[in-house]
Protein backbone atom coordinates (compact mmCIF):
# COMPACT_ATOMS: atom_id res chain seq x y z
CA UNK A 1 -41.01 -78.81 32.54
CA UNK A 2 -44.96 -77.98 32.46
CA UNK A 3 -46.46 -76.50 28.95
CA UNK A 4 -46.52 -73.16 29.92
CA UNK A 5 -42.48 -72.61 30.88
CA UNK A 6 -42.35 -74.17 27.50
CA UNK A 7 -44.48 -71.66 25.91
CA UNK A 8 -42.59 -68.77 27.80
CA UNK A 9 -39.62 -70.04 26.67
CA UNK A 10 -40.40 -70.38 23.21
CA UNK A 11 -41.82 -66.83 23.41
CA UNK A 12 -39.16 -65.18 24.77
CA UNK A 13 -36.68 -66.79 22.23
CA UNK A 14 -38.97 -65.52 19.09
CA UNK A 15 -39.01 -61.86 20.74
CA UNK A 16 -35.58 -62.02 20.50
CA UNK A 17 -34.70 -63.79 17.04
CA UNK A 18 -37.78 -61.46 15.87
CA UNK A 19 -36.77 -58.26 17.16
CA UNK A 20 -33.18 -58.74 15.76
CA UNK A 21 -34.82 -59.49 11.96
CA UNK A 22 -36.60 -56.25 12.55
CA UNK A 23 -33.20 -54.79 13.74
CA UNK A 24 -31.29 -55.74 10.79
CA UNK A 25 -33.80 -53.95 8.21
CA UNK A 26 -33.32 -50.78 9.33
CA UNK A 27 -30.15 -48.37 8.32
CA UNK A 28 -27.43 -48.38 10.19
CA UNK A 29 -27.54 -44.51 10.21
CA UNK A 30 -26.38 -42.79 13.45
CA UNK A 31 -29.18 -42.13 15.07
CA UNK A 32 -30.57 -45.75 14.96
CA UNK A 33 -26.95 -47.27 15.87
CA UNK A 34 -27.36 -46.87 19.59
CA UNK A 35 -31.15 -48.30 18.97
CA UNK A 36 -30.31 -51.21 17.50
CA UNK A 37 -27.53 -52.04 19.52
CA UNK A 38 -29.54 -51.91 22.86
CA UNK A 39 -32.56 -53.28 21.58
CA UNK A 40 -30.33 -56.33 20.43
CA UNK A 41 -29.39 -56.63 23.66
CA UNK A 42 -31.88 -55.93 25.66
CA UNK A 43 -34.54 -58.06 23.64
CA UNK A 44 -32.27 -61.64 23.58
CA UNK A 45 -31.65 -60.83 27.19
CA UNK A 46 -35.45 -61.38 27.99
CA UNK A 47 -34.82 -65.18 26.76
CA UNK A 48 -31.38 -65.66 27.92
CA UNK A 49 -32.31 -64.68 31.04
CA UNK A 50 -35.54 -66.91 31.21
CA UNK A 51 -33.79 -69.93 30.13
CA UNK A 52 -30.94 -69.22 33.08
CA UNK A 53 -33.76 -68.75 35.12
CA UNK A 54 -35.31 -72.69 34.65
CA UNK A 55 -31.68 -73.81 36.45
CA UNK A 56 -32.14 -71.20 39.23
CA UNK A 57 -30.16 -72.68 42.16
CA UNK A 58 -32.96 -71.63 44.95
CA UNK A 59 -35.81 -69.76 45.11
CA UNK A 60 -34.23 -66.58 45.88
CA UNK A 61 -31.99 -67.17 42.59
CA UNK A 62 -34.85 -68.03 40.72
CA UNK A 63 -36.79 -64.44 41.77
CA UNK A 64 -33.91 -62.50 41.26
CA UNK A 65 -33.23 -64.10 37.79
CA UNK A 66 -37.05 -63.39 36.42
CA UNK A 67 -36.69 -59.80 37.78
CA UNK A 68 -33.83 -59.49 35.58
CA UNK A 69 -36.34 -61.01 32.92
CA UNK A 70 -38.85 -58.19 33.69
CA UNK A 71 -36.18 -55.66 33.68
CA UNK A 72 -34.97 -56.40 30.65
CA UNK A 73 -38.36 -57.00 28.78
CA UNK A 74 -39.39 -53.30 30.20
CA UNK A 75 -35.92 -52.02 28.60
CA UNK A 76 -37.07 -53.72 25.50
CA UNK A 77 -40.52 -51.71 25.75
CA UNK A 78 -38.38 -48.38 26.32
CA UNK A 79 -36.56 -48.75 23.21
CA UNK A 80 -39.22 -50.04 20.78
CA UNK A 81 -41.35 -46.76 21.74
CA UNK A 82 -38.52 -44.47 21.21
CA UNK A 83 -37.77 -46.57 17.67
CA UNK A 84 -41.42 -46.04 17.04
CA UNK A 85 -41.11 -42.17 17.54
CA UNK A 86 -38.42 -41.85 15.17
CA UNK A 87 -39.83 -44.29 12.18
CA UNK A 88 -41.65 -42.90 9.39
CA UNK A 89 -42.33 -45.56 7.62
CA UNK A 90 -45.59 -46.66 8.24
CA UNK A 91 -45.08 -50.62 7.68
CA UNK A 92 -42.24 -50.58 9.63
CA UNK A 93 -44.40 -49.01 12.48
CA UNK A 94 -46.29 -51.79 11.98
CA UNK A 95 -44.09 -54.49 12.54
CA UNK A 96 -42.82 -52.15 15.73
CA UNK A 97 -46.43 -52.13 17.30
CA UNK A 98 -46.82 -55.78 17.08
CA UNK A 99 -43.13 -56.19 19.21
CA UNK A 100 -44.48 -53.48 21.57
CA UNK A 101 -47.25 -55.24 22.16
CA UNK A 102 -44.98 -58.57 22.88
CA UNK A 103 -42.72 -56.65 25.03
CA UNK A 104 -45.86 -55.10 26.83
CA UNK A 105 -47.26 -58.70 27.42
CA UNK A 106 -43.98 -59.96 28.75
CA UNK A 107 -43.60 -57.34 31.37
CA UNK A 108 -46.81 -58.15 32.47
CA UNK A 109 -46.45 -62.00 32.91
CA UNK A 110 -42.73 -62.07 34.29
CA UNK A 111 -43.53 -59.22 36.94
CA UNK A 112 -46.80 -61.50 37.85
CA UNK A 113 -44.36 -64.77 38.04
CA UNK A 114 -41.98 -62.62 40.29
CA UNK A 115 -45.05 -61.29 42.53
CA UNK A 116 -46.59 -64.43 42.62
CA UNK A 117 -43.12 -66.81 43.44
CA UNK A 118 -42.01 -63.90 46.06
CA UNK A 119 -45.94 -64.32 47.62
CA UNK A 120 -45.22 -68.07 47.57
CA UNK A 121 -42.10 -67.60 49.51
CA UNK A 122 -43.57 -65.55 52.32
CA UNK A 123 -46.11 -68.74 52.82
CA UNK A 124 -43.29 -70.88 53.57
């Protein structure tokens, strides 16, 4: 495994763990209930997902399992902006921002590794 799937994968795992510590500091009011539980979701997918993704079967398994990646690391953007919208806490919007901009970065380099392995399939 080359440094940079390492890297990735490390990434995506600390999105997760550190979107969940976020996730447990805020009240489990109603309104953030549904929040939190997709987020959850949605945020440990990204890694899951990636990790699945290093024992892809075949190329076409292995581009349909980062798209899942990218989908779920866009999801993951959807619901830290709406979070953001709702918190008032400035600190807290903060610590949001900073897993936006992960989120934001993620979609960007999955949806390039899908491009680029899908480009690299065409040459073939």
């Amino acid at each position: 495994m080359n440094s940079k799937t390492e890297e990735l994968l490390q990434r995506t795992f600390l999105f997760g763990v550190n979107t969940l510590k976020f996730l447990n500091t805020l009240p489990a009011i109603t309104i953030n209930k549904v929040i939190i539980y997709q987020l959850a979701k949605s945020s440990t997918s990204v890694g899951a997902n990636y990790e699945e993704s290093q024992a892809a079967e075949s190329k076409d398994d292995f581009i349909h399992k980062i798209g899942i990646v990218s989908k779920e690391a866009r999801e993951s953007k959807f619901w830290l902006r709406v979070l953001y919208e709702l918190l008032d806490n400035e600190n807290q919007k903060k610590q949001v921002e900073i897993l936006l901009a992960e989120s934001e970065q993620l979609c960007k380099i999955f949806t390039s590794i899908k491009l680029t392995s899908q480009e690299n399939k065409k040459k073939k």
